[in-house]
C-alpha atoms as a PDB file:
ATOM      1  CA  UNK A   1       0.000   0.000   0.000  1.00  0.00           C
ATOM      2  CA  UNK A   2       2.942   2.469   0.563  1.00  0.00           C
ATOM      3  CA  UNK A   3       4.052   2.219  -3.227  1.00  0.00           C
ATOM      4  CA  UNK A   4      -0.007   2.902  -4.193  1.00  0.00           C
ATOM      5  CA  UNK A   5      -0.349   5.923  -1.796  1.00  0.00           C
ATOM      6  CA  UNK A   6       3.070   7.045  -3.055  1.00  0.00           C
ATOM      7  CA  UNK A   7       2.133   6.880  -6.842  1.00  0.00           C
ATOM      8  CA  UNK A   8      -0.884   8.696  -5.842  1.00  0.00           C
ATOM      9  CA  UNK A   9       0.720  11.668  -4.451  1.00  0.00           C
ATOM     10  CA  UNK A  10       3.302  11.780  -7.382  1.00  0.00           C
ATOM     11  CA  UNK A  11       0.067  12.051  -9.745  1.00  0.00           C
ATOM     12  CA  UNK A  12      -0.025  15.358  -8.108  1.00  0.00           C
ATOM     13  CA  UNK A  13       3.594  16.761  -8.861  1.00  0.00           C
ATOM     14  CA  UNK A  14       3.813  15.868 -13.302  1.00  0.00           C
ATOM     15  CA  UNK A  15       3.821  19.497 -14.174  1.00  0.00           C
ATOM     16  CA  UNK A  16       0.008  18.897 -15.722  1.00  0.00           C
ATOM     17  CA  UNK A  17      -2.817  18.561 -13.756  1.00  0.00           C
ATOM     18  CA  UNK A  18      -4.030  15.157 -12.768  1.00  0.00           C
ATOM     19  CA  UNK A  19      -8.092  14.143 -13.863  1.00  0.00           C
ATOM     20  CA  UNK A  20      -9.571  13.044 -11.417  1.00  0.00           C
ATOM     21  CA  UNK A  21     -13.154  11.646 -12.507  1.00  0.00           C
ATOM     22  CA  UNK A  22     -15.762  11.111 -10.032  1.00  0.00           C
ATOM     23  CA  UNK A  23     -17.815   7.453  -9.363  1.00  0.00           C
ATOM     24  CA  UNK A  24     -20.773   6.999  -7.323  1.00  0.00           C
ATOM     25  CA  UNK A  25     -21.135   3.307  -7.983  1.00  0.00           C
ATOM     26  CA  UNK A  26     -19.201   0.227  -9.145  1.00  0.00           C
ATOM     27  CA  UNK A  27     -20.221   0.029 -12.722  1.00  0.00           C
ATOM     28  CA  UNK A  28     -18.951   3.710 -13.271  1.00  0.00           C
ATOM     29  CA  UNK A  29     -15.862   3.750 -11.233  1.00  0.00           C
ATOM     30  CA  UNK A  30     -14.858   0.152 -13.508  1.00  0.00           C
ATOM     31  CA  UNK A  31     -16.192   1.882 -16.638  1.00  0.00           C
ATOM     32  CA  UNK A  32     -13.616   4.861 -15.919  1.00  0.00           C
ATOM     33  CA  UNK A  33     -10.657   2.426 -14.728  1.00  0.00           C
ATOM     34  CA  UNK A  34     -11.167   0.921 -17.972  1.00  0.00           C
ATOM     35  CA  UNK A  35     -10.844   3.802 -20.299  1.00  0.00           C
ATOM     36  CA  UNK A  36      -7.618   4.150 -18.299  1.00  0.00           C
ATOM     37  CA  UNK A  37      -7.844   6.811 -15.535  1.00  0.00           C
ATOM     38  CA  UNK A  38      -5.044   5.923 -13.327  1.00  0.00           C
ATOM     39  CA  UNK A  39      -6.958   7.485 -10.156  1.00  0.00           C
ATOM     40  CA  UNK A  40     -10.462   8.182  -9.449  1.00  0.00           C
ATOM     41  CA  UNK A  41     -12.308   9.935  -6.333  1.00  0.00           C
ATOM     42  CA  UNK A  42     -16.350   8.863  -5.216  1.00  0.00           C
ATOM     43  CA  UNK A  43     -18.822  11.778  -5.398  1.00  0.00           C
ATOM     44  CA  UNK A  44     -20.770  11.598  -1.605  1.00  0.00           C
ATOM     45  CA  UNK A  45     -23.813  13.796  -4.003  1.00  0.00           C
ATOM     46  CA  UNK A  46     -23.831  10.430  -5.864  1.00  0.00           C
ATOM     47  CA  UNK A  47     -23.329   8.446  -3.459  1.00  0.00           C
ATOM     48  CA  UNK A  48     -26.073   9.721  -1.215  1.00  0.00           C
ATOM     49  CA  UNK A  49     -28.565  10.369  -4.270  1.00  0.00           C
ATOM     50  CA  UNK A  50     -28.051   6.151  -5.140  1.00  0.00           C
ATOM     51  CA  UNK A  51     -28.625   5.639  -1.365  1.00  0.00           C
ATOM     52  CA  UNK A  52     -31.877   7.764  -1.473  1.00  0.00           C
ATOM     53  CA  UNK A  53     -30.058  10.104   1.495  1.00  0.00           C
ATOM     54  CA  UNK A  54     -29.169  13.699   1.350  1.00  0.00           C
ATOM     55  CA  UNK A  55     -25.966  14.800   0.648  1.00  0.00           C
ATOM     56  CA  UNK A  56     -23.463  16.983   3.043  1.00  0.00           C
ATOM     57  CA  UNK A  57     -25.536  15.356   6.327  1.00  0.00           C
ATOM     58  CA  UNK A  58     -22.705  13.105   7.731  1.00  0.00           C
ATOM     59  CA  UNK A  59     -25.485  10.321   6.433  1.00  0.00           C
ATOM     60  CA  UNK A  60     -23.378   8.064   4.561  1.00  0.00           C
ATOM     61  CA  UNK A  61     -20.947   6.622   6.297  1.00  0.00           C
ATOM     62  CA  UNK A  62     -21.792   3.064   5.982  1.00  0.00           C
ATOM     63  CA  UNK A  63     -22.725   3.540   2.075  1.00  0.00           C
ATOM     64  CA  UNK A  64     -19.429   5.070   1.376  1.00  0.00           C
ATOM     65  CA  UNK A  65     -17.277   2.327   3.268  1.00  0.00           C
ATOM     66  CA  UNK A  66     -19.585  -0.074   1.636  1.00  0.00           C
ATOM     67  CA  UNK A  67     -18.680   1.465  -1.976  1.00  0.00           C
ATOM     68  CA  UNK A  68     -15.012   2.018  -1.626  1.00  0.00           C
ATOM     69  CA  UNK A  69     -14.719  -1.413  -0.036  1.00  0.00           C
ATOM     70  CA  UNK A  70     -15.956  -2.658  -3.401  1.00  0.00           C
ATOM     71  CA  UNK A  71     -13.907  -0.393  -5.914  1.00  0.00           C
ATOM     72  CA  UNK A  72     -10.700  -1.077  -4.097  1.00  0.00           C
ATOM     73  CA  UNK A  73     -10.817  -3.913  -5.652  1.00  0.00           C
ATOM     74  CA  UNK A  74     -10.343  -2.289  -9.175  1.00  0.00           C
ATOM     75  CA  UNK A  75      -6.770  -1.905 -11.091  1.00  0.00           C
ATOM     76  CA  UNK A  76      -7.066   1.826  -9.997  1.00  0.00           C
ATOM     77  CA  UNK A  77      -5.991   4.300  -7.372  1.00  0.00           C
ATOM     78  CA  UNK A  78      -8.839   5.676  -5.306  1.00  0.00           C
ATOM     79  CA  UNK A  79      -9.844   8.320  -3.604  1.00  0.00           C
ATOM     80  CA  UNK A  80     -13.112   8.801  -1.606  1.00  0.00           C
ATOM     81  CA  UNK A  81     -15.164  11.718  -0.492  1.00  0.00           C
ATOM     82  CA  UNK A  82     -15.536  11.655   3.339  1.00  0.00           C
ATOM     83  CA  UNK A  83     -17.307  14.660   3.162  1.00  0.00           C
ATOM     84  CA  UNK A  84     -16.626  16.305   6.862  1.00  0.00           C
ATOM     85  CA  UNK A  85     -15.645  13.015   7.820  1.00  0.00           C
ATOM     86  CA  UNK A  86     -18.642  11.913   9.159  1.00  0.00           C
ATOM     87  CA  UNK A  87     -18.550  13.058  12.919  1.00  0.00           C
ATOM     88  CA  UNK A  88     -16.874  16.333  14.741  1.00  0.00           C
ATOM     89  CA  UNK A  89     -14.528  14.108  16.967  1.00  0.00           C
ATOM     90  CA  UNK A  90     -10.855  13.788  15.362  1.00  0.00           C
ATOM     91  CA  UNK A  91     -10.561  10.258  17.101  1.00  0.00           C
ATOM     92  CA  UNK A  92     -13.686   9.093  15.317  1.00  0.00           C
ATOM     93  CA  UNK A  93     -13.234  10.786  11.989  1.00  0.00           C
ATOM     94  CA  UNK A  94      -9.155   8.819  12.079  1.00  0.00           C
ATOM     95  CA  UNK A  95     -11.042   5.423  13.099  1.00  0.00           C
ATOM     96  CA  UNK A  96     -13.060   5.741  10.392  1.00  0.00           C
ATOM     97  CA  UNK A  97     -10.139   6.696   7.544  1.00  0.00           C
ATOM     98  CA  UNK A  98      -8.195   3.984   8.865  1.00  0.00           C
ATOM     99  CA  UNK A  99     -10.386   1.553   7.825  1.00  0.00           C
ATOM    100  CA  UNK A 100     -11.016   3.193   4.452  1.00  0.00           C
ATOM    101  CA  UNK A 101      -7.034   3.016   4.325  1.00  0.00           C
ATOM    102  CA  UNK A 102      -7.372  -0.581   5.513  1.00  0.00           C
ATOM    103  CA  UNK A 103      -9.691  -1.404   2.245  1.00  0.00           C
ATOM    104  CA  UNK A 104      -6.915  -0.260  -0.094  1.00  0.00           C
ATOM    105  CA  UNK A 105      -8.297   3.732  -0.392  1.00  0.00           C
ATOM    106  CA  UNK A 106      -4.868   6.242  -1.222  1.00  0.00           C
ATOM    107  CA  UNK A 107      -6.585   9.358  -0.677  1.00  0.00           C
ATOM    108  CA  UNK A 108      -9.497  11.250   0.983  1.00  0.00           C
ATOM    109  CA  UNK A 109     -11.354  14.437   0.435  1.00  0.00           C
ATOM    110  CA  UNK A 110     -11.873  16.151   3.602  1.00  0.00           C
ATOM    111  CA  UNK A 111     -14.320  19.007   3.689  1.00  0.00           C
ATOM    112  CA  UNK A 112     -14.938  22.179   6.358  1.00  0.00           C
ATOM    113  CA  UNK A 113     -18.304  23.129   4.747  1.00  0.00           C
ATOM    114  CA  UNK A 114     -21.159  22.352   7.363  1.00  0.00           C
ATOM    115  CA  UNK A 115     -24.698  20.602   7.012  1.00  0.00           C
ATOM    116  CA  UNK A 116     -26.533  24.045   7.785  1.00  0.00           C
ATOM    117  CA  UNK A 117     -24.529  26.158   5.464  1.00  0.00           C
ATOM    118  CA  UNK A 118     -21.762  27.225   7.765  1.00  0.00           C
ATOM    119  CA  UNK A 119     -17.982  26.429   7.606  1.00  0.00           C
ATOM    120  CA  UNK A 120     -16.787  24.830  10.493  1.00  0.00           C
ATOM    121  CA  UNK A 121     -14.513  26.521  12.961  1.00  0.00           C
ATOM    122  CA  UNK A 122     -10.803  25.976  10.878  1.00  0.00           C
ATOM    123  CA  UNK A 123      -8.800  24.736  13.837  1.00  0.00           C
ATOM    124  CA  UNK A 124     -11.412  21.718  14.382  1.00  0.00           C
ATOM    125  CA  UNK A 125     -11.003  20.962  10.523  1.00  0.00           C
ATOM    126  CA  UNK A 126      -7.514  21.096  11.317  1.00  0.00           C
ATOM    127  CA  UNK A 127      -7.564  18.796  14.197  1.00  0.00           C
ATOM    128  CA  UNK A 128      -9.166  16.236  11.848  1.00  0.00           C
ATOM    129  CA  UNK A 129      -6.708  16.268   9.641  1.00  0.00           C
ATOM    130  CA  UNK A 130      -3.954  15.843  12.428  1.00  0.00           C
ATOM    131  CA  UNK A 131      -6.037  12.939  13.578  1.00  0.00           C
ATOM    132  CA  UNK A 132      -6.001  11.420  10.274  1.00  0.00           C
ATOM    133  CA  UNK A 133      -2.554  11.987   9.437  1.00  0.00           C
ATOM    134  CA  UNK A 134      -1.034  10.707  13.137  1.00  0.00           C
ATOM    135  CA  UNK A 135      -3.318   7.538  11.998  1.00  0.00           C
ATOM    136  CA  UNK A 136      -2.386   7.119   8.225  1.00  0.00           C
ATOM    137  CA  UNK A 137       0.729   9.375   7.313  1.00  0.00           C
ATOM    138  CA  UNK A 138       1.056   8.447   3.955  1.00  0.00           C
ATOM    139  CA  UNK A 139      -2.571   8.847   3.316  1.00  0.00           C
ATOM    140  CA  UNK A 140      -3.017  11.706   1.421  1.00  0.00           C
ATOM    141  CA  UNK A 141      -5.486  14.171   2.533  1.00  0.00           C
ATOM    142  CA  UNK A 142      -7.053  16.782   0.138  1.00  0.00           C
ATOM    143  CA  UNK A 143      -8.498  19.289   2.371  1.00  0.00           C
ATOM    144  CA  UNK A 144     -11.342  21.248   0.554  1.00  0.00           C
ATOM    145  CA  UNK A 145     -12.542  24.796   2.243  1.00  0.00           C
ATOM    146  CA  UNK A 146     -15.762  25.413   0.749  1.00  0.00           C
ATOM    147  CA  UNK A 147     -15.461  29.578   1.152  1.00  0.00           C
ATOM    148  CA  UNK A 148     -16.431  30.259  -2.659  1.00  0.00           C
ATOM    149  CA  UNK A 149     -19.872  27.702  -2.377  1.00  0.00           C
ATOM    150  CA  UNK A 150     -20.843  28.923   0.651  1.00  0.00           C
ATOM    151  CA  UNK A 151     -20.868  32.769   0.170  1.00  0.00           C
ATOM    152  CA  UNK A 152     -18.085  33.741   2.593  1.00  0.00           C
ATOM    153  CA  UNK A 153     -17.868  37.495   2.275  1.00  0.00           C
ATOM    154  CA  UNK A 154     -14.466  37.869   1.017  1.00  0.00           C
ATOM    155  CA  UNK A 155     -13.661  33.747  -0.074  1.00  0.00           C
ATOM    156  CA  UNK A 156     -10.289  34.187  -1.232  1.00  0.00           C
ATOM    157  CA  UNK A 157      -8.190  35.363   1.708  1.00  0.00           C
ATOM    158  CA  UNK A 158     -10.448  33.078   3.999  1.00  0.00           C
ATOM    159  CA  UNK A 159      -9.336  30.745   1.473  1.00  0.00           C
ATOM    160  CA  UNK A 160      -5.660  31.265   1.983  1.00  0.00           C
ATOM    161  CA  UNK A 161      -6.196  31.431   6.220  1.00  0.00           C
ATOM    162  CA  UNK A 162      -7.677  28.283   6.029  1.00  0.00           C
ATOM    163  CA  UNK A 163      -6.013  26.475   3.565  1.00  0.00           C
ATOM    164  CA  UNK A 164      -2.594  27.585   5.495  1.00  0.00           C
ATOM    165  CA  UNK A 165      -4.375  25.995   8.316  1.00  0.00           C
ATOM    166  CA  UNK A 166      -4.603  22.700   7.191  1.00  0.00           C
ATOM    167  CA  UNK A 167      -1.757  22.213   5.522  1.00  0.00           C
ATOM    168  CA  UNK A 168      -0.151  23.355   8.511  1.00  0.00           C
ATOM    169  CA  UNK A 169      -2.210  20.196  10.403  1.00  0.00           C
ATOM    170  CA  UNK A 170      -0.896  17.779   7.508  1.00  0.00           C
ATOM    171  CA  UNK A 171      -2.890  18.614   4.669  1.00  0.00           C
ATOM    172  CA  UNK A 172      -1.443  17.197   1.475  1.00  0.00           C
ATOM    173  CA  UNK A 173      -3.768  18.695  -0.898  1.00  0.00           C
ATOM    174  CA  UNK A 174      -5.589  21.720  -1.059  1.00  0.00           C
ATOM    175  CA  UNK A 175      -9.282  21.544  -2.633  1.00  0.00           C
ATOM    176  CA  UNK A 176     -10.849  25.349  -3.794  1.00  0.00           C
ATOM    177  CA  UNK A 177     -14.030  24.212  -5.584  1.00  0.00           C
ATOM    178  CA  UNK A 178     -16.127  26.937  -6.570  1.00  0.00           C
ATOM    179  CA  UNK A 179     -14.130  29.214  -8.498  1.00  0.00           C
ATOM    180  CA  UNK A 180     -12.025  28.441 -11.756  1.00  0.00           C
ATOM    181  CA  UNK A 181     -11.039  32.202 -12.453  1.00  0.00           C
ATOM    182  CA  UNK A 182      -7.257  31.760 -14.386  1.00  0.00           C
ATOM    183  CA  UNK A 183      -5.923  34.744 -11.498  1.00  0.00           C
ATOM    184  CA  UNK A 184      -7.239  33.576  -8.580  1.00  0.00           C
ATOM    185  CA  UNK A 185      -6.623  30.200  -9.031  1.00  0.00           C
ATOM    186  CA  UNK A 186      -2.685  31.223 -10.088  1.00  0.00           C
ATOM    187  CA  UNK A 187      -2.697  33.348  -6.213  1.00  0.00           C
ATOM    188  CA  UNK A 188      -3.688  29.907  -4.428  1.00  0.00           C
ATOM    189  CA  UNK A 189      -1.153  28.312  -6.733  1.00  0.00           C
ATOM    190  CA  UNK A 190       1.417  30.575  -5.808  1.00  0.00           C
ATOM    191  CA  UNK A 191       0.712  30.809  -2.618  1.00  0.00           C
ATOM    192  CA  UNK A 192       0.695  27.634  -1.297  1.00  0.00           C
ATOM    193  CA  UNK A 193       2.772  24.907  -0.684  1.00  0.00           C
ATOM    194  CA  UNK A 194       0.380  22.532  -1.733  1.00  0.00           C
ATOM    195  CA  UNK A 195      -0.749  21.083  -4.816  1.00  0.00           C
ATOM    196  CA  UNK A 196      -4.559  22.707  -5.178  1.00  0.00           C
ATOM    197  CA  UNK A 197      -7.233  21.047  -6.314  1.00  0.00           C
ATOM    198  CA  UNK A 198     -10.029  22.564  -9.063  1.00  0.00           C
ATOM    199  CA  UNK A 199     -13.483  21.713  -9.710  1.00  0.00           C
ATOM    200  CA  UNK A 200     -14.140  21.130 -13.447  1.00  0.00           C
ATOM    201  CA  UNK A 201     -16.987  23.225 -14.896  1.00  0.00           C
ATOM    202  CA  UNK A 202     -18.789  22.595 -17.886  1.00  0.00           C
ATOM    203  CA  UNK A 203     -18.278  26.071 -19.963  1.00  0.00           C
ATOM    204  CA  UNK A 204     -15.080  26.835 -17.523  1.00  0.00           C
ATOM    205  CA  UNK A 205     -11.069  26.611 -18.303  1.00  0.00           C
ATOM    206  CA  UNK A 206     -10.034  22.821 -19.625  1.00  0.00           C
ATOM    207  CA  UNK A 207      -7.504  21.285 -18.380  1.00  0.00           C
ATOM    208  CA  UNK A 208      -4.512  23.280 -20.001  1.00  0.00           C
ATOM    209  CA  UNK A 209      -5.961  26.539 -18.926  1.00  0.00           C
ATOM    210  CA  UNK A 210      -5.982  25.587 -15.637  1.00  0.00           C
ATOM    211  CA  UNK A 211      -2.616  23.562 -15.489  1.00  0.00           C
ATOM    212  CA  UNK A 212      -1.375  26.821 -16.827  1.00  0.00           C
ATOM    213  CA  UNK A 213      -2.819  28.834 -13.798  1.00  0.00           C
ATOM    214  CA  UNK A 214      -0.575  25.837 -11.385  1.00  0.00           C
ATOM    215  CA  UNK A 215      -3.322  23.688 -10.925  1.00  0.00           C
ATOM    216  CA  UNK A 216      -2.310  20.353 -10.135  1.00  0.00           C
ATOM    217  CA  UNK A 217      -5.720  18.391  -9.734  1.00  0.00           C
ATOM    218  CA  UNK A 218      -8.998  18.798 -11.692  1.00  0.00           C
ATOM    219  CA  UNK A 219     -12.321  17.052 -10.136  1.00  0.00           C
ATOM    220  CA  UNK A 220     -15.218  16.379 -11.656  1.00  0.00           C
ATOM    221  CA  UNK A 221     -17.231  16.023  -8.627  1.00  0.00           C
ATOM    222  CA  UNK A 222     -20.671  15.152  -9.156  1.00  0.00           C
ATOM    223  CA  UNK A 223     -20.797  16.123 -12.799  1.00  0.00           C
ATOM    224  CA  UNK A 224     -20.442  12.675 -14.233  1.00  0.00           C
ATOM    225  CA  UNK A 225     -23.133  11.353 -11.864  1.00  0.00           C
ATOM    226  CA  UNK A 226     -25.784  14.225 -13.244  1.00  0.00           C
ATOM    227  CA  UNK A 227     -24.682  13.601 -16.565  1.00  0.00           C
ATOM    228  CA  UNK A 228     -25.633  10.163 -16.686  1.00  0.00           C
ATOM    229  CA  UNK A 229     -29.027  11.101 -14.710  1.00  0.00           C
ATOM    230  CA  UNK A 230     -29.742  13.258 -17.022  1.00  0.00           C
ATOM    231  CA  UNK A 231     -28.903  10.862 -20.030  1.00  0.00           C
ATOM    232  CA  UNK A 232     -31.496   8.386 -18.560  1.00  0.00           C
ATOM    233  CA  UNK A 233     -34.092  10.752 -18.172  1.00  0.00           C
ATOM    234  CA  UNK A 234     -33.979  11.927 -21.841  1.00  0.00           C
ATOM    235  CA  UNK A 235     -33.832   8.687 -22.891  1.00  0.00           C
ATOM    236  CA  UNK A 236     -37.009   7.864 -21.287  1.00  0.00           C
ATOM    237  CA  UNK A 237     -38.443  10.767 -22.476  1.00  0.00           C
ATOM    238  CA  UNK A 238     -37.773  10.269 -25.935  1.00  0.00           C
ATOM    239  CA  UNK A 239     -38.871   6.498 -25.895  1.00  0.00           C
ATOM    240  CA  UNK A 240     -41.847   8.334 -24.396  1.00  0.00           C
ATOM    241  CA  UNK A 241     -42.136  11.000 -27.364  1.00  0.00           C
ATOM    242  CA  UNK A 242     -41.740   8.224 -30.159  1.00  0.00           C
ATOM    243  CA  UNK A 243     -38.540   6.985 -30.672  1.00  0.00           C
ATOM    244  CA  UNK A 244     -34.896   6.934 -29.727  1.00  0.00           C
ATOM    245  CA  UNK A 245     -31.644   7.282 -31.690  1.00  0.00           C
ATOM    246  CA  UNK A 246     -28.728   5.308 -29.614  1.00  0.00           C
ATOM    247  CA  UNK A 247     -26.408   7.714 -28.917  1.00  0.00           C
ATOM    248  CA  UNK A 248     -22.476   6.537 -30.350  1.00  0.00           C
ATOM    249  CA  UNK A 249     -20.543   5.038 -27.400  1.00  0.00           C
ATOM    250  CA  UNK A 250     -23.484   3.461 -25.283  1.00  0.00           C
ATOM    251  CA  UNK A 251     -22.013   0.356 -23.847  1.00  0.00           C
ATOM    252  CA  UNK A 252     -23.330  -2.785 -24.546  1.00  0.00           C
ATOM    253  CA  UNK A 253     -25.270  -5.346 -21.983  1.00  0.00           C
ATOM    254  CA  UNK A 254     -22.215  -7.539 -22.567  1.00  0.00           C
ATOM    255  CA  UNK A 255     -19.818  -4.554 -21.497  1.00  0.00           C
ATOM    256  CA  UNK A 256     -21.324  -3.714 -18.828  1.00  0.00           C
ATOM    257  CA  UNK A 257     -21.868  -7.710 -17.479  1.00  0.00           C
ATOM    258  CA  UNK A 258     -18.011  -7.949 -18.247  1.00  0.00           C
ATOM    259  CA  UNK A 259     -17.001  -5.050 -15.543  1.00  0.00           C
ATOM    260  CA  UNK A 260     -18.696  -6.725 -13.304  1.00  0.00           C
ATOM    261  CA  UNK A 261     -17.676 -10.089 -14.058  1.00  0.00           C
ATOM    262  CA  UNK A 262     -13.707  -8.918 -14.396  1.00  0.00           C
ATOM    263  CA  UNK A 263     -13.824  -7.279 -11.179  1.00  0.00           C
ATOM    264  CA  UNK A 264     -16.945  -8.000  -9.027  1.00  0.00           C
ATOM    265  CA  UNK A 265     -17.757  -8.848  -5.675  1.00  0.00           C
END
């Protein structure tokens, strides 16, 4: 496991920024190993959406052990969305990473946004991550301060404070979703010490733009997850309306039976 978590964290440092694509359920986190994605992270939106459970609630604990327990099992480095780590106590929130870490999981993504809107105090995110860390060292830890989704009055400097913070507690990664402005992505850059982390946007900077800005990492979060919602619905709706044109690339029912059957359960 040391050589996986250490090929993980060199994805981070190959002068372009690493894709990371986002799964919410075996089939899709195969499907993406397949196409040859050396890493991929969980989405807890898609994860809690397939579970029928709101997201951001500290309500998925057992789905998301339950999920990465069955992707670790794929030819692929993952990651997996803890959201705020599932409790407030550092002891229980390192308990529960080491057994993510026990599973065969490289990373986690560690945020400081709260269920009722709030961030959460930055020195108890910080004690987290030094609970994690003293736990799993070579884990590596992509702390994500949400101060661009959740309004903070002037997100960028609180950005910096708390990303300093973190890294300070152990942080390997810093995650700024929110914002994929060229210039202020390029001040985190420069101003860190830590490879930061970017939230793809449809319409946004591609993956040049931003390596060119410093970025290191690009997410997808739960894009590919609404995506393929989305895809079903119109489907239906077209069978619905008259008829339906397959779009090109739609796996087969044998493709999809032979992710499973190469690397099931």
């Amino acid at each position: 496991m040391t050589e996986r978590r250490a090929a993980f964290h060199a994805l981070h440092h190959t002068g372009r920024p690493l894709l990371l694509p986002n799964a919410w359920d075996h089939a899709s986190a195969a499907a993406l190993a397949a196409r040859g994605h050396p890493a991929i992270g969980t989405t807890s939106l898609g994860v809690a959406a397939t579970a029928g459970l709101p997201d951001g609630t500290a309500a998925t604990a057992g789905e998301t052990l339950a999920l990465a327990r069955r992707l670790a099992r794929l030819p692929v480095l993952l990651s997996v969305d803890v959201e705020a780590g599932f409790s407030d106590d550092p002891a229980e929130v390192a308990g529960y990473v080491a057994e993510l870490a026990g599973l065969g999981v490289v990373g986690i993504n560690l945020e400081d946004g709260r269920p009722d809107g709030s961030l959460a105090e930055p020195e108890c995110v910080a004690d987290k991550i030094a609970a994690v860390k003293a736990a799993v060292p070579d884990l590596f830890v992509n702390a994500r301060t949400d101060t661009w989704w959740l309004g903070a009055a002037d997100p960028l400097p609180e950005a910096l404070a708390r990303a300093r913070a973190y890294r300070a507690a152990g942080a390997d990664g810093i995650f700024a979703p929110g914002t994929v402005d060229p210039a202020t992505l390029r001040v985190l850059t420069e101003r860190l010490d830590a490879p930061v982390n970017a939230l793809y946007q449809p319409g946004g900077p591609g993956l040049a733009e931003l390596g060119r800005a410093g970025v290191a990492r690009v997410s997808t979060g739960s894009l590919l997850f609404r995506a393929a919602l989305g895809a079903a619905v119109d489907a239906a709706d077209a069978v619905r309306a008259g008829g339906l044109t397959v779009a090109a690339g739609l796996p087969s029912y044998a493709e999809v039976q032979g992710l499973v059957s190469t690397h099931g359960d």
